[in-house]
PDB file of N, CA and C in Angstrom:
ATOM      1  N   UNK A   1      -1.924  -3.557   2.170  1.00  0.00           N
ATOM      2  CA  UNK A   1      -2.788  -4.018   1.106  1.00  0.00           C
ATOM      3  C   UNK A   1      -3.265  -2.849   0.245  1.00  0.00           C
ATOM      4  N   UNK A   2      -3.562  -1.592   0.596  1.00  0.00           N
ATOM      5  CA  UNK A   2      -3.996  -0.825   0.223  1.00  0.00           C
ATOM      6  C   UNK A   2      -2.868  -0.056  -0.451  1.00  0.00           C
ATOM      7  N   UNK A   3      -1.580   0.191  -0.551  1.00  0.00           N
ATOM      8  CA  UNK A   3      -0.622   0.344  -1.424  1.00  0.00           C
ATOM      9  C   UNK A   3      -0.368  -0.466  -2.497  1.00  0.00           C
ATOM     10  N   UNK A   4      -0.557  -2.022  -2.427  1.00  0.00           N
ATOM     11  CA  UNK A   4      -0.558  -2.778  -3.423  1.00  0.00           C
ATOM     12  C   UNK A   4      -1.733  -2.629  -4.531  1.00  0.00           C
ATOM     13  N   UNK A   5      -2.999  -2.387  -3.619  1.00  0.00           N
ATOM     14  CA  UNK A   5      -4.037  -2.045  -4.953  1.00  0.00           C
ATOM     15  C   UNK A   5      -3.770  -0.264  -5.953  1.00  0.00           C
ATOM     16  N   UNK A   6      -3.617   0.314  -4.327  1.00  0.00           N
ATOM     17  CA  UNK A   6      -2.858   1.877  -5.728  1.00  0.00           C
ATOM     18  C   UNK A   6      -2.475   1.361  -6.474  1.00  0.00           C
ATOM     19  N   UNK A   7      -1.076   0.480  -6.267  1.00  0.00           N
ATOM     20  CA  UNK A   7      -0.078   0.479  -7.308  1.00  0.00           C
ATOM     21  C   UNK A   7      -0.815  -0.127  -8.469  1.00  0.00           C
ATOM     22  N   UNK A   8      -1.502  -1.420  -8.416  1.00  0.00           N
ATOM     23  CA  UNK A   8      -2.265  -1.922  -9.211  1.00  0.00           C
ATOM     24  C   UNK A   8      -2.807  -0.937 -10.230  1.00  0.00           C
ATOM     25  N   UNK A   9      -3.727   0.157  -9.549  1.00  0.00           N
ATOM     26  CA  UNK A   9      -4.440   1.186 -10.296  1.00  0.00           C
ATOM     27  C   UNK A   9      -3.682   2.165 -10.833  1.00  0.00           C
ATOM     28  N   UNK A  10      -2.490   1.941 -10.889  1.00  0.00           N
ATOM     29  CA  UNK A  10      -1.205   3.357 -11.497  1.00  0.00           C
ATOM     30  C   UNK A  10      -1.585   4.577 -10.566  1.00  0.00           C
ATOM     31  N   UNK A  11      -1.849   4.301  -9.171  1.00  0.00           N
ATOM     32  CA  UNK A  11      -2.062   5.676  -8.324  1.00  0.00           C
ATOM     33  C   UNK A  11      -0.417   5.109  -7.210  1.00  0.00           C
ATOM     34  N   UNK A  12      -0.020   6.022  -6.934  1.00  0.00           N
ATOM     35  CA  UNK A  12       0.459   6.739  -5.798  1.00  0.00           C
ATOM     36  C   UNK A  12       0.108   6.490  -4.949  1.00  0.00           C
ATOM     37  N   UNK A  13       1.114   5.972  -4.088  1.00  0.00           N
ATOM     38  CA  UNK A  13       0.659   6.012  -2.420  1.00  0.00           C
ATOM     39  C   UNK A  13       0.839   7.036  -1.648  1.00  0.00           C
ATOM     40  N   UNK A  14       1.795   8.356  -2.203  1.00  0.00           N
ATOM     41  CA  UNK A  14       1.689   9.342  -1.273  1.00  0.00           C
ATOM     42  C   UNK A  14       0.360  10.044  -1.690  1.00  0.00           C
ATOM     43  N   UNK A  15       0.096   9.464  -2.567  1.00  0.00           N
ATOM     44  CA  UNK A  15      -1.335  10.781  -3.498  1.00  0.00           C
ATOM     45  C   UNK A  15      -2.885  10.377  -2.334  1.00  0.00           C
ATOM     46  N   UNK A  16      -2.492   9.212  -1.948  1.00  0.00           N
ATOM     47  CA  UNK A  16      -3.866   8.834  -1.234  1.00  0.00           C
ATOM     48  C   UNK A  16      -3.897   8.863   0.604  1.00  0.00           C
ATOM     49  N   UNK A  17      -4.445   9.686   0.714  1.00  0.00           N
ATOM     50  CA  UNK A  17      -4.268  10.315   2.326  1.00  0.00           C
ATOM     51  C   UNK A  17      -4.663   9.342   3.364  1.00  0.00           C
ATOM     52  N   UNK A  18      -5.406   8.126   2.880  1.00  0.00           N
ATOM     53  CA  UNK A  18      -5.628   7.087   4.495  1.00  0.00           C
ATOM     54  C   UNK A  18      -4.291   6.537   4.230  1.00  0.00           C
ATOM     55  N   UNK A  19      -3.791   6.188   3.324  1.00  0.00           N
ATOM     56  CA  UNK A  19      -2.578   5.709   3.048  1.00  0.00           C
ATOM     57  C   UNK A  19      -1.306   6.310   3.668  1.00  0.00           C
ATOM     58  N   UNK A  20      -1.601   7.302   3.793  1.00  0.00           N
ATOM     59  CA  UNK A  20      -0.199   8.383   4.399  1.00  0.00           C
ATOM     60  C   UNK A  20      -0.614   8.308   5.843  1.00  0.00           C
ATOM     61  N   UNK A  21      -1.640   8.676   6.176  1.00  0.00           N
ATOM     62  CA  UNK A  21      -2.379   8.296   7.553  1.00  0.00           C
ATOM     63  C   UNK A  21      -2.118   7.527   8.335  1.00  0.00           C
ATOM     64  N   UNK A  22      -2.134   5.966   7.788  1.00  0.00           N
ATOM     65  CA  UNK A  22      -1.947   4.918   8.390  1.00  0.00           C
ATOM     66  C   UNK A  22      -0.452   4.814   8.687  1.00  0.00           C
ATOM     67  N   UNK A  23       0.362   5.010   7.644  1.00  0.00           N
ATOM     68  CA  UNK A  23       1.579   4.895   7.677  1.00  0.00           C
ATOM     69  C   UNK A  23       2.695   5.631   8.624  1.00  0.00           C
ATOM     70  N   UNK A  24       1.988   7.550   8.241  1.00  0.00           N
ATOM     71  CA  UNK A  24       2.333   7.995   9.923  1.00  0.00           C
ATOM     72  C   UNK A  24       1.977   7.865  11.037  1.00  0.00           C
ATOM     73  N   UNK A  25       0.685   6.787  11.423  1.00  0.00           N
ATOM     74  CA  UNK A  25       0.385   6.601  12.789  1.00  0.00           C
ATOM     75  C   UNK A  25       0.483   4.878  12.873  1.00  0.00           C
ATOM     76  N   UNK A  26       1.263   4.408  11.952  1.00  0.00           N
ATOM     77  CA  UNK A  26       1.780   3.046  12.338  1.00  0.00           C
ATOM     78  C   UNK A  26       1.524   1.874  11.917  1.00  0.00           C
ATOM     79  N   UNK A  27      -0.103   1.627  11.667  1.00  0.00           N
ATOM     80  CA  UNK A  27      -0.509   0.834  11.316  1.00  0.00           C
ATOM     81  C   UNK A  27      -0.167   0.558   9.290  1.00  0.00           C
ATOM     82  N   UNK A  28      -0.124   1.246   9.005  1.00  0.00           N
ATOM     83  CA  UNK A  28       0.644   0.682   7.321  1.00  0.00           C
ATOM     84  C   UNK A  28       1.811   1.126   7.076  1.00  0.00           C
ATOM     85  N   UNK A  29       2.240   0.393   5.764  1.00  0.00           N
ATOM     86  CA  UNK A  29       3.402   0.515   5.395  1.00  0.00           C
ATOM     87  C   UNK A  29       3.451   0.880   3.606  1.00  0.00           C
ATOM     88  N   UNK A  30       3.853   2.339   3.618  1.00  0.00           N
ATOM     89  CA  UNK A  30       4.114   2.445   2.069  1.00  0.00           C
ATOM     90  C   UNK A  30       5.186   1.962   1.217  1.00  0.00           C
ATOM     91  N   UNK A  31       5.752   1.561   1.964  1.00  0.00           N
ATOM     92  CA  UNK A  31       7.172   0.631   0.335  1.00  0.00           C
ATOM     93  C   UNK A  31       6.993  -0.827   0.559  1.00  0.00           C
ATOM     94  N   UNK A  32       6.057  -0.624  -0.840  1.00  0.00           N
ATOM     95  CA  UNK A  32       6.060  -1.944  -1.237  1.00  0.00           C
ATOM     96  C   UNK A  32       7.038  -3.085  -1.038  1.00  0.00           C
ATOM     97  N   UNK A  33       8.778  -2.650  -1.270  1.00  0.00           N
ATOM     98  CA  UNK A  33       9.370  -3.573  -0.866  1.00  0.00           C
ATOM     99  C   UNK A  33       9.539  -4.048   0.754  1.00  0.00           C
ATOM    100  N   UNK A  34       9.235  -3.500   2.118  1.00  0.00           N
ATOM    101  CA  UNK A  34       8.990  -4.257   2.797  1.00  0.00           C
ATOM    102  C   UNK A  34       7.984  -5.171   3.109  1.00  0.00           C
ATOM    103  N   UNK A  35       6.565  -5.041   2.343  1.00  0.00           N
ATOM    104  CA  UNK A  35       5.813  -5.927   2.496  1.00  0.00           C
ATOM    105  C   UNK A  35       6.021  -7.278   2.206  1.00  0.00           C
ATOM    106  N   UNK A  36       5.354  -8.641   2.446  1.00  0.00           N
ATOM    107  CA  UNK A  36       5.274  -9.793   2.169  1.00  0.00           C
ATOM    108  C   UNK A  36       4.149  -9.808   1.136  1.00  0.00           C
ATOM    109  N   UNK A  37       4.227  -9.839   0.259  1.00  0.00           N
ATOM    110  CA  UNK A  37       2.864  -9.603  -0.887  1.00  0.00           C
ATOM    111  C   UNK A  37       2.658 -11.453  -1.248  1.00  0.00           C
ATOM    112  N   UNK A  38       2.246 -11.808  -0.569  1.00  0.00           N
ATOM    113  CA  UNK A  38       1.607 -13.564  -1.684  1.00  0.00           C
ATOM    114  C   UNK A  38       0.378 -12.916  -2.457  1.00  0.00           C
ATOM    115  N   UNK A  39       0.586 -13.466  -3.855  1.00  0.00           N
ATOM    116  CA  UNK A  39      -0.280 -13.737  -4.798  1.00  0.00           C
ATOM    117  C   UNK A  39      -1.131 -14.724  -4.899  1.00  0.00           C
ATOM    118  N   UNK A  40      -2.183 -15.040  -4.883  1.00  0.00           N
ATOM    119  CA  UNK A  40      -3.136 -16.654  -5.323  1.00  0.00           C
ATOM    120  C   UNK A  40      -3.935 -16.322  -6.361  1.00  0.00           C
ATOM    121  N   UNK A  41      -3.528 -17.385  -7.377  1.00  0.00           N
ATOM    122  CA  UNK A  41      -5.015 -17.699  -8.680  1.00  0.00           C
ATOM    123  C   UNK A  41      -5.933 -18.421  -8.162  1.00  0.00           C
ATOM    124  N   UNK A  42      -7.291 -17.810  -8.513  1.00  0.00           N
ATOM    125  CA  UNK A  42      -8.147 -18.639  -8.302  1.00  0.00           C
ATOM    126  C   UNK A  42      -8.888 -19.143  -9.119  1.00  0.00           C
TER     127      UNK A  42
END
């Protein structure tokens, strides 16, 4: 989730360090294309 809002904000996911964090100790994932991203309007 937190790669999808970078991207949102024109930031980088390697630029943001819980982001790299999570990702080398497992719990996230930085490429966007493996995520399942659903969208909802509300």
């Amino acid at each position: 989730m937190d790669v999808h809002g970078a991207n949102l904000l024109g930031v980088k996911s390697e630029d943001v360090r819980i982001i790299q964090l999570a990702h080398e100790h497992g719990p996230g994932e930085m490429d966007l294309k493996k995520l399942r991203i659903q969208e909802v309007s509300l």
